[in-house]
Protein backbone atom coordinates (compact mmCIF):
# COMPACT_ATOMS: atom_id res chain seq x y z
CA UNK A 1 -53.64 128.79 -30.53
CA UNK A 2 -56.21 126.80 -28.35
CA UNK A 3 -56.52 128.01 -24.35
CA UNK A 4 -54.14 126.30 -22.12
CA UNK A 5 -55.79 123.21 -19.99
CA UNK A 6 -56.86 124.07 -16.45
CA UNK A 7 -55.15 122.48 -13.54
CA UNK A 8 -57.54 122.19 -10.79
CA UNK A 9 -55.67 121.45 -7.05
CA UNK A 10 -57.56 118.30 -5.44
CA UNK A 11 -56.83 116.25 -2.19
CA UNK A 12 -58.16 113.28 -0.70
CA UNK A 13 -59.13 113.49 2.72
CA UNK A 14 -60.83 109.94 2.77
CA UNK A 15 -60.26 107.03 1.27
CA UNK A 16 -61.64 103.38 1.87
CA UNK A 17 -59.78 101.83 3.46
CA UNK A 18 -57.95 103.95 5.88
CA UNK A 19 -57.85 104.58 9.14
CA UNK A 20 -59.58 101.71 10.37
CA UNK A 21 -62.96 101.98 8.11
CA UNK A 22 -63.79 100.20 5.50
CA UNK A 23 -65.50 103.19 3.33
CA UNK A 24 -66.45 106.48 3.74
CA UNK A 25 -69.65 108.28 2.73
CA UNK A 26 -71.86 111.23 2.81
CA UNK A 27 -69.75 114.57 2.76
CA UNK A 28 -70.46 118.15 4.31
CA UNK A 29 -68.22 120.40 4.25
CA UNK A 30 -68.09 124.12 6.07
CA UNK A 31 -65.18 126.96 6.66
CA UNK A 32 -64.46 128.25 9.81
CA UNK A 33 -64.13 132.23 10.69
CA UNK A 34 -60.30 131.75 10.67
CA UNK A 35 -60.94 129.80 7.53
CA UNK A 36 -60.01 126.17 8.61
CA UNK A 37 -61.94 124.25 6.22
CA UNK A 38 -63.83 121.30 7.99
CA UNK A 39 -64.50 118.13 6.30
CA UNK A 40 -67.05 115.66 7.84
CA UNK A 41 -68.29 111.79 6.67
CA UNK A 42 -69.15 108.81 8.22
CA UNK A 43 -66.74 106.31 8.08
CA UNK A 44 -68.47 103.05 7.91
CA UNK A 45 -66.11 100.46 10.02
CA UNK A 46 -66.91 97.13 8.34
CA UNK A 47 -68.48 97.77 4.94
CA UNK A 48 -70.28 100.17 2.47
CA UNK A 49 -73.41 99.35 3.70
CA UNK A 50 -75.97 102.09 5.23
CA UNK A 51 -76.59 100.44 8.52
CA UNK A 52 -73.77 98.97 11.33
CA UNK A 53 -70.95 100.50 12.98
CA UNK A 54 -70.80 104.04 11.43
CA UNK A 55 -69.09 107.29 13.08
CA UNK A 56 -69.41 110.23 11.86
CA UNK A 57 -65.54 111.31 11.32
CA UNK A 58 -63.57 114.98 10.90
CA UNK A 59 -60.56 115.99 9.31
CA UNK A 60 -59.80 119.86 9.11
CA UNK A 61 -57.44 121.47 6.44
CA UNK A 62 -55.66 125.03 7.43
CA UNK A 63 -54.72 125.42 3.84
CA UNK A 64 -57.71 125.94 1.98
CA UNK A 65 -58.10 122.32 1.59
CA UNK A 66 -54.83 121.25 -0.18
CA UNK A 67 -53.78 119.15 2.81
CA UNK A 68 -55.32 117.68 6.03
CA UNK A 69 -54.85 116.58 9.20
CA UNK A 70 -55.56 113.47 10.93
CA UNK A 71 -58.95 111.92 11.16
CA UNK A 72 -60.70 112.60 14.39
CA UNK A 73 -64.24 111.11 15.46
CA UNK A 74 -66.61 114.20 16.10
CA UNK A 75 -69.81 111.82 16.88
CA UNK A 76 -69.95 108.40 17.59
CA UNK A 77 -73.27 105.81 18.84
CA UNK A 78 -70.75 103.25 20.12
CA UNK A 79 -70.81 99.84 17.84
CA UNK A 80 -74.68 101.13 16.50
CA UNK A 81 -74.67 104.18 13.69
CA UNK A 82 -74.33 107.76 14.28
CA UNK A 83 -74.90 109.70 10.73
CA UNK A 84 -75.89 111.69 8.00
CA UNK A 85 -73.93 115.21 9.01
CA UNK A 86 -75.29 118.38 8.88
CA UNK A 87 -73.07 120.78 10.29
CA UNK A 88 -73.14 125.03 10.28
CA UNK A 89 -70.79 127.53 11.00
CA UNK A 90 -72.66 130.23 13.03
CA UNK A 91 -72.09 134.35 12.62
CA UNK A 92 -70.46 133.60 16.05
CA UNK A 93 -68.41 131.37 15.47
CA UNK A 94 -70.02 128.35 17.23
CA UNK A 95 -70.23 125.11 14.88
CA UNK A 96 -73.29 123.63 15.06
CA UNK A 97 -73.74 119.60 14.50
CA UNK A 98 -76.77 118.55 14.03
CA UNK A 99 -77.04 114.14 12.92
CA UNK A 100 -78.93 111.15 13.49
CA UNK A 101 -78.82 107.74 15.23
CA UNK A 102 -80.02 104.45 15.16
CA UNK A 103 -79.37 101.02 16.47
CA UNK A 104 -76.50 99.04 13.83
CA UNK A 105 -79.27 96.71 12.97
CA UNK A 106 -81.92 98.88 12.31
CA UNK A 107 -81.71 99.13 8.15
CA UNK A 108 -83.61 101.69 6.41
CA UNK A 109 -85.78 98.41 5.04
CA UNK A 110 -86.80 97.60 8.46
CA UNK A 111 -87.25 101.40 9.76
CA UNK A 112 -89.72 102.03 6.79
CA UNK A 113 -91.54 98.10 7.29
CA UNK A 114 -92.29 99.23 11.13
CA UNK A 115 -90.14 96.58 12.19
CA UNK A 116 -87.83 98.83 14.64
CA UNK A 117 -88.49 100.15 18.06
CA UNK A 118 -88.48 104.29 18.49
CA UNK A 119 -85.61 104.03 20.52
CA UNK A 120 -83.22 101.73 18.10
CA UNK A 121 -84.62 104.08 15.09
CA UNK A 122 -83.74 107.19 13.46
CA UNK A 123 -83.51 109.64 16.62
CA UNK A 124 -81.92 113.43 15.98
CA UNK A 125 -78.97 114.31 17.99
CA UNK A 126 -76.93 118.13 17.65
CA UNK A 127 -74.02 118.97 19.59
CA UNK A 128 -71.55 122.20 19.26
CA UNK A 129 -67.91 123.40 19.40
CA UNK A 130 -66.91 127.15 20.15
CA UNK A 131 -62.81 125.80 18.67
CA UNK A 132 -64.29 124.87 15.35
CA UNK A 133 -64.19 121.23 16.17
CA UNK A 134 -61.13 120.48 18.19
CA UNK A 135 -63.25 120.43 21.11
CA UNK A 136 -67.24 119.23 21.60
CA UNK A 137 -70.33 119.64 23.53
CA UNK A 138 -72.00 116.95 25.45
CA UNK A 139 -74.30 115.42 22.25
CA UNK A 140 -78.31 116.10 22.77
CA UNK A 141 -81.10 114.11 21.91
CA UNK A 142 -83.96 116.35 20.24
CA UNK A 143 -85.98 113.63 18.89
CA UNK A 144 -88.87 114.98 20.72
CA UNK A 145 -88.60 118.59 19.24
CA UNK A 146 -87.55 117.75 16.02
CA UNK A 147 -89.48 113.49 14.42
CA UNK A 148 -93.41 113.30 14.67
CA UNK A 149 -93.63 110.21 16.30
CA UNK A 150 -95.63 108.72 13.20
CA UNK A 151 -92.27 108.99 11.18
CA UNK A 152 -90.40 106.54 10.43
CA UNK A 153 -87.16 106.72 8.20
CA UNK A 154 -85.36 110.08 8.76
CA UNK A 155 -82.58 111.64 7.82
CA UNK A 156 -81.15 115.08 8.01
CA UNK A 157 -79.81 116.95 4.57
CA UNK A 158 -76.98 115.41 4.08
CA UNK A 159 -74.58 118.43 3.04
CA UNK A 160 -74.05 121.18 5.07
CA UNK A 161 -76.85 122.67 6.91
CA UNK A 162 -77.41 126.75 6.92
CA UNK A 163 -77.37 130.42 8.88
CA UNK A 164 -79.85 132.72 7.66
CA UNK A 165 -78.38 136.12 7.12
CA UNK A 166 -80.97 138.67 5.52
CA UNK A 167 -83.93 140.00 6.37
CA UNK A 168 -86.63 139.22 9.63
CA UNK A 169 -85.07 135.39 10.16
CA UNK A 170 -81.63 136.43 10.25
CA UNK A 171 -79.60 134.14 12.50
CA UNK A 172 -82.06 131.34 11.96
CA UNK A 173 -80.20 127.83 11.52
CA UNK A 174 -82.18 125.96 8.73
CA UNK A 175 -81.31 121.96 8.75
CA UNK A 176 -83.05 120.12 5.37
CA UNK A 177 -84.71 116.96 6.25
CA UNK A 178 -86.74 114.16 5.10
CA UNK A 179 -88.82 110.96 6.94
CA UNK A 180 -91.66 108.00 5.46
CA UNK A 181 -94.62 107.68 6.37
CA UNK A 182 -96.71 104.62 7.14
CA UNK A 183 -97.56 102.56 4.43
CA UNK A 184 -101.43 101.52 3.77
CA UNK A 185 -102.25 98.71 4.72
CA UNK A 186 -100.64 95.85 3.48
CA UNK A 187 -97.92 97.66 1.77
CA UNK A 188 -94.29 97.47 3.05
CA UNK A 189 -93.74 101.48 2.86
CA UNK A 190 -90.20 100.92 0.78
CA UNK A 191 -91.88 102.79 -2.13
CA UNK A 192 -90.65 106.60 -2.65
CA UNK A 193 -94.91 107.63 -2.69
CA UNK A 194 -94.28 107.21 1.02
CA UNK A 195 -91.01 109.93 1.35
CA UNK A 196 -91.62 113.41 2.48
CA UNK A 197 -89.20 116.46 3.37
CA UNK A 198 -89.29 119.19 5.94
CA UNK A 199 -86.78 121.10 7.71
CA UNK A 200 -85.60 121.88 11.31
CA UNK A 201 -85.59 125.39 12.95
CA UNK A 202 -83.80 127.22 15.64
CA UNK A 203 -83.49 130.63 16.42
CA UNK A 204 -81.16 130.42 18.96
CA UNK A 205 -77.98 129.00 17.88
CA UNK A 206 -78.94 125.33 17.80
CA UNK A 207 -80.65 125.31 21.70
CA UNK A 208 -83.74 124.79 20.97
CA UNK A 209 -85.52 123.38 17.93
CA UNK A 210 -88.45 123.05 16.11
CA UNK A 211 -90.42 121.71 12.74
CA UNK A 212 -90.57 123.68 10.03
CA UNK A 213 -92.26 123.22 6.43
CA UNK A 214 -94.07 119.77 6.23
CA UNK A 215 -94.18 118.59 2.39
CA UNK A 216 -95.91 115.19 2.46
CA UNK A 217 -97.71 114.34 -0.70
CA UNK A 218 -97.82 110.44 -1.30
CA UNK A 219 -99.08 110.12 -4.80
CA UNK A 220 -95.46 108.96 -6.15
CA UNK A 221 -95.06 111.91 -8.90
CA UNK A 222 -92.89 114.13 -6.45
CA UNK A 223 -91.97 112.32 -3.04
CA UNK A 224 -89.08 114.63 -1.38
CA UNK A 225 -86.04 113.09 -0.07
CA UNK A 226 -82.48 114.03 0.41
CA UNK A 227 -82.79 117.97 0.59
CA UNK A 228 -80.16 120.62 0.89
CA UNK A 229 -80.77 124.69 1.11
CA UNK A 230 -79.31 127.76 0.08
CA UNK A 231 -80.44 131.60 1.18
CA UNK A 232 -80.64 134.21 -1.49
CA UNK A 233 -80.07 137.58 -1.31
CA UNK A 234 -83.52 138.86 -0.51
CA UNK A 235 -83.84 136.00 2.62
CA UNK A 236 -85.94 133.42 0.41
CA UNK A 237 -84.56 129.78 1.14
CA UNK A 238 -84.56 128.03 -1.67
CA UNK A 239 -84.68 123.80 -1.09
CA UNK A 240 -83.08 121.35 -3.81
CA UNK A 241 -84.47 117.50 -3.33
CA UNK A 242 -83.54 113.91 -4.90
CA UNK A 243 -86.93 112.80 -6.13
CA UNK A 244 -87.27 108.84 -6.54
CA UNK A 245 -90.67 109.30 -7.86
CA UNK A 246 -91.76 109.64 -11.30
CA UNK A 247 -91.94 113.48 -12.00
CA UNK A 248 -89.98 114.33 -15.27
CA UNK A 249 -86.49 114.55 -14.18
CA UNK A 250 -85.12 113.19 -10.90
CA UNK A 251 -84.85 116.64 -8.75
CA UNK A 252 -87.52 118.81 -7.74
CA UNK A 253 -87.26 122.53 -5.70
CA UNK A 254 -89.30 125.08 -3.42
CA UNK A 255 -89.24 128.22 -2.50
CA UNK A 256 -89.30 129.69 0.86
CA UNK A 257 -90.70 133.70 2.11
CA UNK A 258 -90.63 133.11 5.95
CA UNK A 259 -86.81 131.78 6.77
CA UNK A 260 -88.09 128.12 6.60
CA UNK A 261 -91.40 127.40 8.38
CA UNK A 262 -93.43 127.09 5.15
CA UNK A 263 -92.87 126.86 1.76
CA UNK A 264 -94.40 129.66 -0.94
CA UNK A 265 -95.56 126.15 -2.89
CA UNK A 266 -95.08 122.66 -2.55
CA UNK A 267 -91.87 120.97 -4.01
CA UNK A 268 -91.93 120.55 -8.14
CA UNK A 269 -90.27 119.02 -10.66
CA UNK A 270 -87.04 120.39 -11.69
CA UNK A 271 -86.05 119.20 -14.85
CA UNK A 272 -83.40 121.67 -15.59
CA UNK A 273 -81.20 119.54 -13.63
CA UNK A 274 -80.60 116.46 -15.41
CA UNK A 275 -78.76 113.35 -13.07
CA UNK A 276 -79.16 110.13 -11.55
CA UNK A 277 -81.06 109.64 -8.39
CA UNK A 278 -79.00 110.79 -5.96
CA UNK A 279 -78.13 113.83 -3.49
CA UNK A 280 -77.34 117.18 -4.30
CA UNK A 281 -75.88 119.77 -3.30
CA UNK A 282 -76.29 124.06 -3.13
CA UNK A 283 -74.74 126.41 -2.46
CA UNK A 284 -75.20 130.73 -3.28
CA UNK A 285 -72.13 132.80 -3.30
CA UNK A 286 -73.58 136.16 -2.58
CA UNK A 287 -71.15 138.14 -4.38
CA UNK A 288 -72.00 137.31 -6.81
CA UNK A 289 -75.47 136.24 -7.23
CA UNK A 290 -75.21 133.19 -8.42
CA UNK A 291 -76.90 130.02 -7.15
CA UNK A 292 -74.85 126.81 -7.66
CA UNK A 293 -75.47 122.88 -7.71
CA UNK A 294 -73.44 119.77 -7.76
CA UNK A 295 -74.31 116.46 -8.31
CA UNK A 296 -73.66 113.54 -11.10
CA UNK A 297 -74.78 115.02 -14.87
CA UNK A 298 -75.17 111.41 -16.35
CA UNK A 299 -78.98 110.78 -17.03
CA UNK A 300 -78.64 107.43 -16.01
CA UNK A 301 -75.48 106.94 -13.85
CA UNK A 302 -73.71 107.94 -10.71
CA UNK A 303 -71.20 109.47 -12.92
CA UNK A 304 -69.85 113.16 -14.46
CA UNK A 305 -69.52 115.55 -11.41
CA UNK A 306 -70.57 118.50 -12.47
CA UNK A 307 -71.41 121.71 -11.12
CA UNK A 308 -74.06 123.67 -12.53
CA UNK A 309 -75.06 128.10 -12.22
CA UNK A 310 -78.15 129.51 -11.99
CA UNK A 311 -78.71 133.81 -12.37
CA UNK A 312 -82.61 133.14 -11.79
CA UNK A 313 -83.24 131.60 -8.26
CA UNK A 314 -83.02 128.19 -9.47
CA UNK A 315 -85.73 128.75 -13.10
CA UNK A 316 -83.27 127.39 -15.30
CA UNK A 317 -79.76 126.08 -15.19
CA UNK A 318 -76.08 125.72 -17.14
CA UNK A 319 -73.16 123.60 -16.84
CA UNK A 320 -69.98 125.60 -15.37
CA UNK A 321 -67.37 122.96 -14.42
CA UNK A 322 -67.00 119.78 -15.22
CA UNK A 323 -65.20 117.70 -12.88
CA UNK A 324 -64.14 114.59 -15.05
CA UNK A 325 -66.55 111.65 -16.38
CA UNK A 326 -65.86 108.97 -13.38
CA UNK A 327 -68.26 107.83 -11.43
CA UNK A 328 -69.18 109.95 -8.52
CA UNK A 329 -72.28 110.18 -6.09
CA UNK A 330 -72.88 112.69 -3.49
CA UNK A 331 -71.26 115.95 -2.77
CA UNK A 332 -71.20 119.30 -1.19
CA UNK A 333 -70.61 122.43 -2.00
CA UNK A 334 -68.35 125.18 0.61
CA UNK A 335 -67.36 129.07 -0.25
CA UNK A 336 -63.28 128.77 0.79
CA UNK A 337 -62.58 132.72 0.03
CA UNK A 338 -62.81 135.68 -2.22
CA UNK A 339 -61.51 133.73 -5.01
CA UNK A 340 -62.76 129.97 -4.58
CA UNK A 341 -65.27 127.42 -4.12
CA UNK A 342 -64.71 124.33 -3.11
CA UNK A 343 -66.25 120.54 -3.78
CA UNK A 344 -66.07 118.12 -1.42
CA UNK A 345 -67.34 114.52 -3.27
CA UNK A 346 -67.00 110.86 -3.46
CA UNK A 347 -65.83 109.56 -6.27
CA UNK A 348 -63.01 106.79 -7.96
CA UNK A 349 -61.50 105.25 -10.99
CA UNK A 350 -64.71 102.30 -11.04
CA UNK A 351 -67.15 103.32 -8.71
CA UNK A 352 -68.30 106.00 -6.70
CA UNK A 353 -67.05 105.18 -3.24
CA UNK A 354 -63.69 104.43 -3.63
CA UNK A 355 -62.32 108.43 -2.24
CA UNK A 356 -64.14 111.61 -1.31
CA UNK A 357 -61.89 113.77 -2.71
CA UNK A 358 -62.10 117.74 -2.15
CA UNK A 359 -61.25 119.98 -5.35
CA UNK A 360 -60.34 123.59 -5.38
CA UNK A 361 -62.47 125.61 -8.11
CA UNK A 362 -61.72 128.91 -8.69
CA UNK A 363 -64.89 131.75 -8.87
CA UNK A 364 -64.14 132.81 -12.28
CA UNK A 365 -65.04 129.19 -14.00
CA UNK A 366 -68.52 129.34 -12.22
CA UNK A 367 -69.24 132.80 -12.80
């Protein structure tokens, strides 16, 4: 007699269309202490597109994610772009917000070519809420603490950004991040050679901030770009990065000792993980030790959610749950309770951008 199917609970707290934006994309996802699950994207007012009007948008489920409330707006850059989400929830409670602007205009094409001003580019904002979002901080700019000024596209994770909680570091927020470089002369600087990663630091609950790692390395075989983290038990941070470059595979991974500020060795390839070009997402459970990752398993398409277990720090990898063979992009990756994970990712019936729909997973099927 075969096993019965599983029936896996799933919501949809955005979908194009609604509530005055034309799309929605980029997911993060955290739990509060009381265990309000928080579910951030920016909704894109007039089309899919990665430049424009974009806020960054909230809704907040008090059910484990099974229903949600109504969308609320927890960042905004008036009719220009506020984006790319990274929040944390701190040991104290505080939620920590941590995104980037830039003038509507200002396209990645034109960031990377040099033809943008600093001030209508990629600039790093972070603001906070002590109510887990109902209520928010006057935003901050922290360009100055957080871009070298010879930067020029930047974005921060996107996913959820991390606490440390073990060892010397402990209470360090770590946010993943990634700029260009300057082309050579001549060259437009659109190529992936020119993408690099690093990370953001603060040790004192998102008040001050500072650069971490630095992993620029422009021969086009590993180029880091959209990064997320995860700590392990021991305190090692281990980073997960879309590679557009031509390493075998399309992801590539570091380690680091020191809660961040360097890495034990520069980003490699990561061929374990096979997928598209496209984000990721991590996530460790703790108890138990088990690493996870989500992303798209199709070789070739945004396509197949799946998410994948690792027992050795990231070495090698297996499938544990497949979400369904539709297309689907970018995702992120949240520990609801004792007893589940959940996925927050975009997905739809012909393409990718249609929903981002949050799924329920229970901790048996990944471990």
């Amino acid at each position: 007699m075969s096993a019965p199917i599983a029936v896996h609970e799933e919501s949809v707290p955005f979908r194009a269309g609604d509530d005055g934006y034309t799309s929605f994309r980029i997911p993060a996802v955290v739990t509060a202490q009381d265990g309000t699950v928080l579910a951030f994207a920016e909704g894109r007012v007039d089309s899919q597109a990665d430049a424009g009007d974009i806020d960054i948008v909230l809704k907040r489920s008090a059910d484990g994610g099974r229903t949600w409330g109504p969308l609320e707006v927890a960042a905004e850059h008036g009719d220009d772009l506020a984006g790319n989400p990274a929040p944390v929830v701190l040991d104290t409670g505080r939620l920590v917000l941590v995104h980037v602007r830039n003038a509507a205009e200002a396209t990645e094409e034109r960031i990377r070519h040099g033809e943008i001003s600093a001030e209508d580019g990629r600039r790093v904002w972070v603001r906070h809420s002590g109510d887990a979002g109902v209520t928010w901080s006057e935003p901050r700019d922290v360009t100055e603490d957080t871009k070298r000024p010879e930067w020029r596209w930047y974005a921060t994770t996107p996913g959820h950004a991390i606490q440390l909680r073990h060892g010397e570091h402990a209470g360090r927020i770590v946010v993943p991040a990634n700029h260009s470089l300057p082309p050579a002369t001549g060259d437009s600087g659109s190529a992936g050679a020119y993408n690099g990663g690093h990370d953001l630091l603060s040790d004192d609950g998102g008040e001050t901030w500072r650069i971490g790692y630095v992993d620029d390395n422009p021969d086009g075989y590993v180029n880091v770009n959209e990064t997320t983290a995860a700590e392990l038990p021991d305190g090692t941070v281990y980073f997960n990065t879309r590679n557009d470059s031509e390493a075998p595979g399309t992801r590539a991974d570091a380690h680091s000792a020191d809660g961040g500020a360097t890495l034990v060795k520069p980003f490699r390839p990561q061929a374990g993980l096979t997928g598209p070009v496209v984000e990721g997402s991590v996530l460790h459970l703790g108890d138990p030790d088990v690493l996870l990752f989500s992303g798209p398993a199709d070789p070739a398409f945004r396509a197949l959610m799946t998410v994948r277990a690792s027992r050795d720090r990231g070495l090698t990898w297996r499938a544990v749950h497949t979400v369904s063979g539709l297309p689907a992009a970018y995702s992120d990756l949240v520990r609801l309770d004792d007893a589940h994970v959940g996925l927050l990712y975009e997905t739809g019936d012909w393409n990718p951008y249609e929903t981002i729909t949050f799924r329920r997973i229970p901790l048996e099927e990944l471990t």
